[in-house]
PDB file of N, CA and C in Angstrom:
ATOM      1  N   UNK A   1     -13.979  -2.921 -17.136  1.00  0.00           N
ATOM      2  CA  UNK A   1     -13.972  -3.684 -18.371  1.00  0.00           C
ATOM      3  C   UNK A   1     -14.369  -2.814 -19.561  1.00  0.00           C
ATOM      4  N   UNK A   2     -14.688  -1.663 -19.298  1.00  0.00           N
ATOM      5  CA  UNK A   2     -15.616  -0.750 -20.721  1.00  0.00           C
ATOM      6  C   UNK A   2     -14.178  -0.378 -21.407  1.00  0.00           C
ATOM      7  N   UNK A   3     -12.960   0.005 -20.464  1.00  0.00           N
ATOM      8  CA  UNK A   3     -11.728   0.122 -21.187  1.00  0.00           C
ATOM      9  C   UNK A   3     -11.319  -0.966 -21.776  1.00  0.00           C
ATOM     10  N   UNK A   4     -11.370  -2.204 -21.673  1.00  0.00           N
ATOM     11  CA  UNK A   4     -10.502  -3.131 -22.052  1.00  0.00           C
ATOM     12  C   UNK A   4     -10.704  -4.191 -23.184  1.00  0.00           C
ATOM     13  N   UNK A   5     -10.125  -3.760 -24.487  1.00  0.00           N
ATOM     14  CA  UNK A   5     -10.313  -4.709 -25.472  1.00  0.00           C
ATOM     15  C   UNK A   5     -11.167  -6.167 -25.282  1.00  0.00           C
ATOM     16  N   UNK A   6      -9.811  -7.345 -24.380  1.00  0.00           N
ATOM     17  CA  UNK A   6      -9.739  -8.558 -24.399  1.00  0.00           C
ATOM     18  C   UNK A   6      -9.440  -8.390 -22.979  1.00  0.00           C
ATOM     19  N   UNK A   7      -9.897  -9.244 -22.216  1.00  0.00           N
ATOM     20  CA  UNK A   7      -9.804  -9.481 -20.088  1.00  0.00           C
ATOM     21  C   UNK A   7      -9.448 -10.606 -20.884  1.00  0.00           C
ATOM     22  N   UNK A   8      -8.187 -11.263 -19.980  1.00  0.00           N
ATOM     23  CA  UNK A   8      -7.365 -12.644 -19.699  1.00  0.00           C
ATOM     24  C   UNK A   8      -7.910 -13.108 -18.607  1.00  0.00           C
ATOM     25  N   UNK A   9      -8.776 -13.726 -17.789  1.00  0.00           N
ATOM     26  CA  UNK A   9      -8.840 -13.601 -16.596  1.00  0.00           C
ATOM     27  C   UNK A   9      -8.643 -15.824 -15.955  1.00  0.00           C
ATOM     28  N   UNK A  10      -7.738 -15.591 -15.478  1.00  0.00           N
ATOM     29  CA  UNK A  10      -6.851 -16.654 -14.760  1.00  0.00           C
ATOM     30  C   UNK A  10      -7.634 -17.059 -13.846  1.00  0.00           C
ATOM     31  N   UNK A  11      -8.294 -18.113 -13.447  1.00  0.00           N
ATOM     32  CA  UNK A  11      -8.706 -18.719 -12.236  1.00  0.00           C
ATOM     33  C   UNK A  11      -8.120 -19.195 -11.423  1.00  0.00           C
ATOM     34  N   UNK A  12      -6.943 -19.191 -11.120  1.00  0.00           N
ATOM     35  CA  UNK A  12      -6.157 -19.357 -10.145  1.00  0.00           C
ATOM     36  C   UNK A  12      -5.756 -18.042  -9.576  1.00  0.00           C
ATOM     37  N   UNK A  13      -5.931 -17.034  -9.871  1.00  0.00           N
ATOM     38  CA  UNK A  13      -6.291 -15.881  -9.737  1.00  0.00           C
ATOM     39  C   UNK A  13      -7.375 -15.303  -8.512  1.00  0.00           C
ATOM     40  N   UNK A  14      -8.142 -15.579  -9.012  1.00  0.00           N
ATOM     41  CA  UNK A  14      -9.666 -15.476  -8.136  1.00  0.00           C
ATOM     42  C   UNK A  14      -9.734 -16.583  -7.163  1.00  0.00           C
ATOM     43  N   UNK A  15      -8.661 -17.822  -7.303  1.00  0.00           N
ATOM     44  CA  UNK A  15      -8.399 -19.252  -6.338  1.00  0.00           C
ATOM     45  C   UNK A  15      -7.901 -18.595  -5.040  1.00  0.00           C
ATOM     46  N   UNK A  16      -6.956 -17.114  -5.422  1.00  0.00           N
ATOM     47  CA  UNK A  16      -6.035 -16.674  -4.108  1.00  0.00           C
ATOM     48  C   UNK A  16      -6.554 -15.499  -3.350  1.00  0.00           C
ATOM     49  N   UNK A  17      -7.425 -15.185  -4.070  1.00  0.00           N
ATOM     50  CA  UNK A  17      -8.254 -13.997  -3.296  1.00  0.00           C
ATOM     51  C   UNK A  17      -8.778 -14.463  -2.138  1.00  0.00           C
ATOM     52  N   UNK A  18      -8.382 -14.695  -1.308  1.00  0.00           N
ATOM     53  CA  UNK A  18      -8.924 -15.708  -0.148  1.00  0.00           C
ATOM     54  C   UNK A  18      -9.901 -14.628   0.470  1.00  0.00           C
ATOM     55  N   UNK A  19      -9.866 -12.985   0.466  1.00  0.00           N
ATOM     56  CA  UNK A  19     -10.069 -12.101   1.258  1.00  0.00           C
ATOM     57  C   UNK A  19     -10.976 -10.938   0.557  1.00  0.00           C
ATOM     58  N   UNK A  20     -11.421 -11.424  -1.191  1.00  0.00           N
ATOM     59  CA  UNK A  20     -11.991 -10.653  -1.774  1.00  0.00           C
ATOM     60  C   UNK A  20     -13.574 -10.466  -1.561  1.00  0.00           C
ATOM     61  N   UNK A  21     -14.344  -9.109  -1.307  1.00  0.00           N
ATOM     62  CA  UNK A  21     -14.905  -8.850  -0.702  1.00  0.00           C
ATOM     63  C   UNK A  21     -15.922  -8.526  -1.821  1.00  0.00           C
ATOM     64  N   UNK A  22     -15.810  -7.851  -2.787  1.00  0.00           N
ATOM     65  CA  UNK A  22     -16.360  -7.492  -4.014  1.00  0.00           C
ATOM     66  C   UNK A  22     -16.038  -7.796  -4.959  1.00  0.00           C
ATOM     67  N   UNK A  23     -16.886  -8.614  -6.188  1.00  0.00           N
ATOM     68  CA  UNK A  23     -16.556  -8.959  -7.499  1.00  0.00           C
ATOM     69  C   UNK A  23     -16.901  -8.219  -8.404  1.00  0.00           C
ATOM     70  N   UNK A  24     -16.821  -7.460  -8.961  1.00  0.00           N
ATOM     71  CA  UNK A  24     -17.521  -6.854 -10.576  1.00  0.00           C
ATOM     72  C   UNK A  24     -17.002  -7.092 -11.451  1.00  0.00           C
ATOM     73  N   UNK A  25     -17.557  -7.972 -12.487  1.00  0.00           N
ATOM     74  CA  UNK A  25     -17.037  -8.020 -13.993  1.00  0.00           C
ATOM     75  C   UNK A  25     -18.378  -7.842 -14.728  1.00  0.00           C
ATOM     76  N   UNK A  26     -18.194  -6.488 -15.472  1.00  0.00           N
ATOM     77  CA  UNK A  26     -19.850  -6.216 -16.147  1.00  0.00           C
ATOM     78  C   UNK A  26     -19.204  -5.294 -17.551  1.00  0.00           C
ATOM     79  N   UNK A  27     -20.419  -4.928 -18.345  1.00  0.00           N
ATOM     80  CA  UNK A  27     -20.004  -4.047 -19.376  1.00  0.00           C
ATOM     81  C   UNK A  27     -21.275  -2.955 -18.838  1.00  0.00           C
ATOM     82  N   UNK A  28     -20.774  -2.286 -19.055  1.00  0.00           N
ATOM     83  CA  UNK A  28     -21.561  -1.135 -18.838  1.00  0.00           C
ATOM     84  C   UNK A  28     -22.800  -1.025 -19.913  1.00  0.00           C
ATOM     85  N   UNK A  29     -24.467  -0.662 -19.460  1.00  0.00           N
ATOM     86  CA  UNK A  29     -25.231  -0.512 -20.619  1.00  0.00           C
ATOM     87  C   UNK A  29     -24.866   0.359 -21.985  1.00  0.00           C
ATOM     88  N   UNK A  30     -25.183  -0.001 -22.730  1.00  0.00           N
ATOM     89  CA  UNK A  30     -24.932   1.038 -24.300  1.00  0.00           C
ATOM     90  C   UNK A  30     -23.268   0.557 -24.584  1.00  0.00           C
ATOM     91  N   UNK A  31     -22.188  -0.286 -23.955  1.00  0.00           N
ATOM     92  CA  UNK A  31     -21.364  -0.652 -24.793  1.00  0.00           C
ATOM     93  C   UNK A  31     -21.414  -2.145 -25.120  1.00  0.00           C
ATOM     94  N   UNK A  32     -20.378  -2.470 -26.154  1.00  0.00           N
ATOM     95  CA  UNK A  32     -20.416  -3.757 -26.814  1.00  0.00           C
ATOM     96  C   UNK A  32     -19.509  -4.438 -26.068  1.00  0.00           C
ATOM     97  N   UNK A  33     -20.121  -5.548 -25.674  1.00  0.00           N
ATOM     98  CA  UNK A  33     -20.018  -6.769 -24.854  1.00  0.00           C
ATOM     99  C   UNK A  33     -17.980  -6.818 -25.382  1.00  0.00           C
ATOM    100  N   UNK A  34     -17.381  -6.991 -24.556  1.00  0.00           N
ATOM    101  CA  UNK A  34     -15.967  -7.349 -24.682  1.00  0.00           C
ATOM    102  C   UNK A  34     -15.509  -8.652 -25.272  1.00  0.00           C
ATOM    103  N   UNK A  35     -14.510  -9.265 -25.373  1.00  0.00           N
ATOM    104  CA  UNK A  35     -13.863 -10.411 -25.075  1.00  0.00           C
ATOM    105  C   UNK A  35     -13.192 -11.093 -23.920  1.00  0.00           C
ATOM    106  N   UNK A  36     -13.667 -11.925 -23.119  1.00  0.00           N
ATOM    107  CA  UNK A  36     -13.204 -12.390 -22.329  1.00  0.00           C
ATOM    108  C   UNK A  36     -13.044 -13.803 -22.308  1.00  0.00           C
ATOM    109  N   UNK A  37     -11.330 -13.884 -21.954  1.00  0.00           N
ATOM    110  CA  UNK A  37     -10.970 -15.129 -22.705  1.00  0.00           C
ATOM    111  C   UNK A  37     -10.510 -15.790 -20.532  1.00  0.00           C
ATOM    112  N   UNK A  38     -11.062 -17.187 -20.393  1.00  0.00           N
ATOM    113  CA  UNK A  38     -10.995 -17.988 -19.134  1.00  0.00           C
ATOM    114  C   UNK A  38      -9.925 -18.693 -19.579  1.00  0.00           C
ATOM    115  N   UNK A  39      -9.344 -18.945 -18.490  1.00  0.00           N
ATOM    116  CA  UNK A  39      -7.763 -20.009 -18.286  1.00  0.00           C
ATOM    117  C   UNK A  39      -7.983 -20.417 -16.912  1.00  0.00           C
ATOM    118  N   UNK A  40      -8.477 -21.260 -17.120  1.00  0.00           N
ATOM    119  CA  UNK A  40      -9.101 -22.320 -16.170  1.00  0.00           C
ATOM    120  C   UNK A  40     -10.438 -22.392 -15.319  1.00  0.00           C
ATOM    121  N   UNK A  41     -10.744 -22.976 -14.448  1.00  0.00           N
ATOM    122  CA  UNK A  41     -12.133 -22.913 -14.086  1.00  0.00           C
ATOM    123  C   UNK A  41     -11.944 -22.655 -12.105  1.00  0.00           C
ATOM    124  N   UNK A  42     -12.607 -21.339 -11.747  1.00  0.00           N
ATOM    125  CA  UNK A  42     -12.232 -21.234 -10.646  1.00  0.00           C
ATOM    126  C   UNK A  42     -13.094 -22.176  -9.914  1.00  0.00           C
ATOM    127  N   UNK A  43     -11.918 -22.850  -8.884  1.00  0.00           N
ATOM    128  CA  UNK A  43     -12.264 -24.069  -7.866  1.00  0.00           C
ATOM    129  C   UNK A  43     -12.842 -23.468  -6.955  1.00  0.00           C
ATOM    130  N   UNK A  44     -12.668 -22.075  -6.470  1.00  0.00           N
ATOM    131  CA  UNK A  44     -13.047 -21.694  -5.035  1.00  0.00           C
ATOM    132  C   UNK A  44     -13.490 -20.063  -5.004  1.00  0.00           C
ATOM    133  N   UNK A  45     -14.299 -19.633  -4.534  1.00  0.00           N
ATOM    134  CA  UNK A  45     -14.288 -17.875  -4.692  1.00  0.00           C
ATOM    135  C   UNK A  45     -14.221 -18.021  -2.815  1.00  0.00           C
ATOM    136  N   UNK A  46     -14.154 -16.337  -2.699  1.00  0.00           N
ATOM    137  CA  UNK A  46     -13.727 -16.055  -1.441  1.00  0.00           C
ATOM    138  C   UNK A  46     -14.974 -16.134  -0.580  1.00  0.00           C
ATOM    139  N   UNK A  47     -15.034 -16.867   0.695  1.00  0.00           N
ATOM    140  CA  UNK A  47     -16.301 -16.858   1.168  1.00  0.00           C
ATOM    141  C   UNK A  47     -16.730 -15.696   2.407  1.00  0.00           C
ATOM    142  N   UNK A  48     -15.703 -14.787   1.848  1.00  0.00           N
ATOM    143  CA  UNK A  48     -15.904 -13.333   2.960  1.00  0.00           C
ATOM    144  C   UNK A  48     -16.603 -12.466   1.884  1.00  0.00           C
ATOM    145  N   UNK A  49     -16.993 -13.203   0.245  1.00  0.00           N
ATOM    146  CA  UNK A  49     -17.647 -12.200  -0.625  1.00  0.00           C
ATOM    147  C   UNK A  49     -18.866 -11.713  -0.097  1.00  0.00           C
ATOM    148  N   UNK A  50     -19.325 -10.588  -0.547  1.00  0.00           N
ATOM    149  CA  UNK A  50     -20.455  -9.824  -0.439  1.00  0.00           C
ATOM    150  C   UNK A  50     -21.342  -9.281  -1.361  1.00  0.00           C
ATOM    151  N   UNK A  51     -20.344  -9.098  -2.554  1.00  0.00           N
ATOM    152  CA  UNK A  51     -21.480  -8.469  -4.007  1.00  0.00           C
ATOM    153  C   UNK A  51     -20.704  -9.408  -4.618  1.00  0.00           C
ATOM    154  N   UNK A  52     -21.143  -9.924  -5.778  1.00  0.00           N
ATOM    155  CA  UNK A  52     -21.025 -10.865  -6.560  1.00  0.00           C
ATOM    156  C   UNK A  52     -21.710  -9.775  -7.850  1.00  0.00           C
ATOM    157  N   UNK A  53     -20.949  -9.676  -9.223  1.00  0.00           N
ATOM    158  CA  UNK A  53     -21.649  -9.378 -10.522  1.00  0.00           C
ATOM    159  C   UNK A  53     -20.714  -9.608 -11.257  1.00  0.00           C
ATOM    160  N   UNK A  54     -21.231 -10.683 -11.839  1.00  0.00           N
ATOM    161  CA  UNK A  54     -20.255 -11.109 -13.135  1.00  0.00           C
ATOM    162  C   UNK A  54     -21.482 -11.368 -14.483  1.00  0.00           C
ATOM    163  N   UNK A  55     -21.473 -10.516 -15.585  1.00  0.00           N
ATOM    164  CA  UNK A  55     -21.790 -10.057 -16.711  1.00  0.00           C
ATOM    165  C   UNK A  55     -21.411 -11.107 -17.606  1.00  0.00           C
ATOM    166  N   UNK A  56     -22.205 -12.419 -18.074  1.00  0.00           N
ATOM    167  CA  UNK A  56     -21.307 -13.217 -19.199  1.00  0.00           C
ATOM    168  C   UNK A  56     -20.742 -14.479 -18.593  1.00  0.00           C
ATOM    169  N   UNK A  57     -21.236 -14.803 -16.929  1.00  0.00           N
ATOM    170  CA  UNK A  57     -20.559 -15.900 -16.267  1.00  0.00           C
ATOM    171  C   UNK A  57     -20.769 -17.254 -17.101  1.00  0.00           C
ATOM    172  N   UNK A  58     -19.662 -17.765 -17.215  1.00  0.00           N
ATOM    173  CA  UNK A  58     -19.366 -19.420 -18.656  1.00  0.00           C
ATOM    174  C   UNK A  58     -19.826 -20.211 -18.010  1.00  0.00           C
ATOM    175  N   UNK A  59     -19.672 -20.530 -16.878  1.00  0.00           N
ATOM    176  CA  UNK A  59     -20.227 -22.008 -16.141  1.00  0.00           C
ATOM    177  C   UNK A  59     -21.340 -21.969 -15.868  1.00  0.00           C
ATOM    178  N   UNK A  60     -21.822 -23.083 -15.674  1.00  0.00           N
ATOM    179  CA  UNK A  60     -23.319 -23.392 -15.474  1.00  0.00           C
ATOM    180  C   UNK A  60     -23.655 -22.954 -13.892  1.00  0.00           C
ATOM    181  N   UNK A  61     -22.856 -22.872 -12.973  1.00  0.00           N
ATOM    182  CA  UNK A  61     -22.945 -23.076 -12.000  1.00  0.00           C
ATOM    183  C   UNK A  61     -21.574 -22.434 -11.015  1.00  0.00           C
ATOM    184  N   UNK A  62     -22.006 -22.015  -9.763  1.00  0.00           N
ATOM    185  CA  UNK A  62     -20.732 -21.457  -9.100  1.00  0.00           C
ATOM    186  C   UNK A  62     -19.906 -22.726  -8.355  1.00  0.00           C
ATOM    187  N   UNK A  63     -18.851 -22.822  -8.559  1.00  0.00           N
ATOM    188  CA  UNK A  63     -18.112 -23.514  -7.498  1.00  0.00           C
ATOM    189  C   UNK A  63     -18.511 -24.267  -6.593  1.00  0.00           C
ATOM    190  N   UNK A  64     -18.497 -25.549  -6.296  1.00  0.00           N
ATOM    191  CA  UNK A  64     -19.105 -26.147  -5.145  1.00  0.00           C
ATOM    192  C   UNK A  64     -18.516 -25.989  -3.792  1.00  0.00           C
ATOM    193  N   UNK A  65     -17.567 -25.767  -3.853  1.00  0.00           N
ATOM    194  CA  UNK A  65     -17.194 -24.870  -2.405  1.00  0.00           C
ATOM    195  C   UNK A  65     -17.240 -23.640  -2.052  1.00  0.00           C
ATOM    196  N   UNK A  66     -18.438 -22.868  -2.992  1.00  0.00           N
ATOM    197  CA  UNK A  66     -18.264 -21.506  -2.547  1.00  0.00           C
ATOM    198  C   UNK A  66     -19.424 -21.329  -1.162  1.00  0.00           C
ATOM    199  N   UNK A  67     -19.200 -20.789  -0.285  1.00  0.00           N
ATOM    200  CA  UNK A  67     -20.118 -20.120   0.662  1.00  0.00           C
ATOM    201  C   UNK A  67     -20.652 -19.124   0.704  1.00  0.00           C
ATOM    202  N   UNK A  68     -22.103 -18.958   0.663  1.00  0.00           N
ATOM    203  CA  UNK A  68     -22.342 -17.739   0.224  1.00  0.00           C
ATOM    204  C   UNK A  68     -23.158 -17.024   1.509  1.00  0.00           C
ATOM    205  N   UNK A  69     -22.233 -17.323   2.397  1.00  0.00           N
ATOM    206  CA  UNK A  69     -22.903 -16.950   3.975  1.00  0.00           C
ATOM    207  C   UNK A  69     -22.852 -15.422   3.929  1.00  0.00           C
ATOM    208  N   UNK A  70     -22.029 -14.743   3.552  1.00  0.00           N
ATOM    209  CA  UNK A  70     -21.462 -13.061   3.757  1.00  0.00           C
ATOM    210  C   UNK A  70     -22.167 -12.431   2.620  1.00  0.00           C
ATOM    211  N   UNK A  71     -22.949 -13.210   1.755  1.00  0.00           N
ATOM    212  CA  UNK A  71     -23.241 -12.235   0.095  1.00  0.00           C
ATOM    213  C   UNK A  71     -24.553 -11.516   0.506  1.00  0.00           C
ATOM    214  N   UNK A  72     -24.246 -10.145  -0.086  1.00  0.00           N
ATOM    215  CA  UNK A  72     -25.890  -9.955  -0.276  1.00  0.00           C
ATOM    216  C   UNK A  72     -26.614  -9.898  -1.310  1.00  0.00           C
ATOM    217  N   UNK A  73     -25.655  -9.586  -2.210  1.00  0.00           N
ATOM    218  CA  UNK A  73     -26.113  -9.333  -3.780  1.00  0.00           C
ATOM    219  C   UNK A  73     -25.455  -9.793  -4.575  1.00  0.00           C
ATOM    220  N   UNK A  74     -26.282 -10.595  -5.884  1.00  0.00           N
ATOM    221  CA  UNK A  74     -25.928 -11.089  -6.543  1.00  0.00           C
ATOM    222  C   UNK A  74     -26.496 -11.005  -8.141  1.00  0.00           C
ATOM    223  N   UNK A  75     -25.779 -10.723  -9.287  1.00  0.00           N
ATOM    224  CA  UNK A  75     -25.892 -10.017  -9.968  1.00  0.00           C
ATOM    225  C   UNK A  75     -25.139 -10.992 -11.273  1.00  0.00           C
ATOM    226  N   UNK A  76     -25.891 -11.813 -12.533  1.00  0.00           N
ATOM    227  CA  UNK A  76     -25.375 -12.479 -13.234  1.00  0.00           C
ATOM    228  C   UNK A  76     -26.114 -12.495 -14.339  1.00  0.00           C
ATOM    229  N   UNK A  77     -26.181 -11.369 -15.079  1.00  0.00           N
ATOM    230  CA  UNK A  77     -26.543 -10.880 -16.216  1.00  0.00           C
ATOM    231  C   UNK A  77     -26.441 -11.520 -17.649  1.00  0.00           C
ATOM    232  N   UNK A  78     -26.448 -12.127 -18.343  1.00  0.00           N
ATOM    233  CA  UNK A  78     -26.108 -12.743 -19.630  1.00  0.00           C
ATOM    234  C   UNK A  78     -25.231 -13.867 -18.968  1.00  0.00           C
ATOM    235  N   UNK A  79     -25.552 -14.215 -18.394  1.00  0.00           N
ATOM    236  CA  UNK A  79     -24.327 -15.632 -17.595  1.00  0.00           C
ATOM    237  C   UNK A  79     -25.327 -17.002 -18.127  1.00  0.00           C
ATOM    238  N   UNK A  80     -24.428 -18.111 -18.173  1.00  0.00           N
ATOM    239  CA  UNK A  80     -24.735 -19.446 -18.741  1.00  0.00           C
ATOM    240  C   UNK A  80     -25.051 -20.402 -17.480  1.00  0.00           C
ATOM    241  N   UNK A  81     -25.536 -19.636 -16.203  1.00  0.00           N
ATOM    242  CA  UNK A  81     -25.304 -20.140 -14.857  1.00  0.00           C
ATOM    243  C   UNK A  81     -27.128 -21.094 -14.844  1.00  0.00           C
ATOM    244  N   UNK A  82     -27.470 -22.156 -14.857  1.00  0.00           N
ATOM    245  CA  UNK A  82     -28.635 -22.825 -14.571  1.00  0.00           C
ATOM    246  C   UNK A  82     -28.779 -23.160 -13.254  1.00  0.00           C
ATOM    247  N   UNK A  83     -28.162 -22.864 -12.009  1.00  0.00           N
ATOM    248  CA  UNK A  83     -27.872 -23.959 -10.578  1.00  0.00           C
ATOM    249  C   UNK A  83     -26.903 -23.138  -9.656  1.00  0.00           C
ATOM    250  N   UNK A  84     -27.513 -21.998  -9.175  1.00  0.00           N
ATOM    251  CA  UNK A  84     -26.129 -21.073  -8.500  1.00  0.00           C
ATOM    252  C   UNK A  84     -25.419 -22.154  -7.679  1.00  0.00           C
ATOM    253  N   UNK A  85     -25.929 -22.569  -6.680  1.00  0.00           N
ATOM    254  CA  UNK A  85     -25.372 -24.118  -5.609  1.00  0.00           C
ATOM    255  C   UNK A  85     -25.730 -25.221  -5.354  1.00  0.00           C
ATOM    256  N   UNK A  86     -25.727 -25.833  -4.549  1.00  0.00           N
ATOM    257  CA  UNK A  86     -26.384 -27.536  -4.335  1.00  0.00           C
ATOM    258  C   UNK A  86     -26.903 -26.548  -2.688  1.00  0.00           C
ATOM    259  N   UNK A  87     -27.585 -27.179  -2.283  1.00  0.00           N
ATOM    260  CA  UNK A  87     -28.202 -26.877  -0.738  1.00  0.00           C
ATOM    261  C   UNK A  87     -28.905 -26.025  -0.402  1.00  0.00           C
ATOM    262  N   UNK A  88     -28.839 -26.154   1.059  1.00  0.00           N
ATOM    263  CA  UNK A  88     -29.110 -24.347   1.674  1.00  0.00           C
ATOM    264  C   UNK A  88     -28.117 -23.528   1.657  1.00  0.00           C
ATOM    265  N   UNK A  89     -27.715 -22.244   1.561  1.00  0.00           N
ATOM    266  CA  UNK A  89     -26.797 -21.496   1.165  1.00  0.00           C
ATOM    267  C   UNK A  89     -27.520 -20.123   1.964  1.00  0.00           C
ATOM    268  N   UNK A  90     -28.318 -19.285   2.328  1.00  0.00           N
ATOM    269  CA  UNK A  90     -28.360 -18.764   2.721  1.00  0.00           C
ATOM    270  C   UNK A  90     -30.115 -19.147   3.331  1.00  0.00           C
ATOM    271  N   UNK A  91     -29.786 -18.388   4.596  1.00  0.00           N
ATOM    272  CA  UNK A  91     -30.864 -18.511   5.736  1.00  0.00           C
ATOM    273  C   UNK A  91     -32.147 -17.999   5.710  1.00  0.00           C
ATOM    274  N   UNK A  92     -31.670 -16.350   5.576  1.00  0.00           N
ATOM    275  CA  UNK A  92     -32.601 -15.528   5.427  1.00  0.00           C
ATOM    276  C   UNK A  92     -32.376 -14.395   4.542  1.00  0.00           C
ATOM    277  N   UNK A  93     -33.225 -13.663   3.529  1.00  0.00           N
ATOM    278  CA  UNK A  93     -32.699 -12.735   2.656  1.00  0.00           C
ATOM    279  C   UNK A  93     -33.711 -11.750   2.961  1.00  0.00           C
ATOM    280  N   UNK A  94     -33.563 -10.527   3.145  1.00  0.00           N
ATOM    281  CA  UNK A  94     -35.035  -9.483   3.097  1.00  0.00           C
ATOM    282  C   UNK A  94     -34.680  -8.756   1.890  1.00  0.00           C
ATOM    283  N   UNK A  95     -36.011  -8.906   1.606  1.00  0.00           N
ATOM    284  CA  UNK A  95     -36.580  -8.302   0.112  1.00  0.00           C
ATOM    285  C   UNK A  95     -36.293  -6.977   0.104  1.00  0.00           C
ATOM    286  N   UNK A  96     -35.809  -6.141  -0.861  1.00  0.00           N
ATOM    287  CA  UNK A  96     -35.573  -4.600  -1.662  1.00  0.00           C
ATOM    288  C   UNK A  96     -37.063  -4.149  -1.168  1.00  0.00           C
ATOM    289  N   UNK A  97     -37.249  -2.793  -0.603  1.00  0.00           N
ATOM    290  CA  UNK A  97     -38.047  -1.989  -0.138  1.00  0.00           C
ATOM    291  C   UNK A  97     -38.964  -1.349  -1.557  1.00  0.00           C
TER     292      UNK A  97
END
């Protein structure tokens, strides 16, 4: 994203990634925050994800069908997120050394 003016980014898009394993959408420290313009609201992320970082996330909240059984890290920097899920969502996490 540090290259890119304006991100279009399609949620039906991220609906078909059935198999996506890594997310990054960030700006790198020391540049100016981009434009990123949403076209629609993703219903579903992939539940084989593992890193999650999205920089600026719009919704209050992730997807109610997302599973976050496979994630280990999660990373939501300037995001508008109050409520990552409803439930239990993960079991056990061990703490950074």
């Amino acid at each position: 994203m540090s290259s890119i003016e304006d991100l279009h980014l399609n949620a039906d898009t991220l609906n078909m990634m059935t198999n996506l394993r890594i997310l990054r959408l960030y700006v790198p420290s020391g540049k100016i925050s981009r434009n990123v313009h949403h076209s629609g609201v993703p219903s579903k992320l992939s539940g084989k994800l593992r890193y999650l970082e999205w920089n600026g996330f719009h919704l209050k909240s992730l997807p109610v069908t997302f599973c976050a059984k496979m994630l280990v890290e999660i990373r939501m920097p300037h995001s508008h997120v109050t409520e990552l899920w409803q439930g239990v969502q993960v079991k056990y996490i061990q703490k950074a050394r």
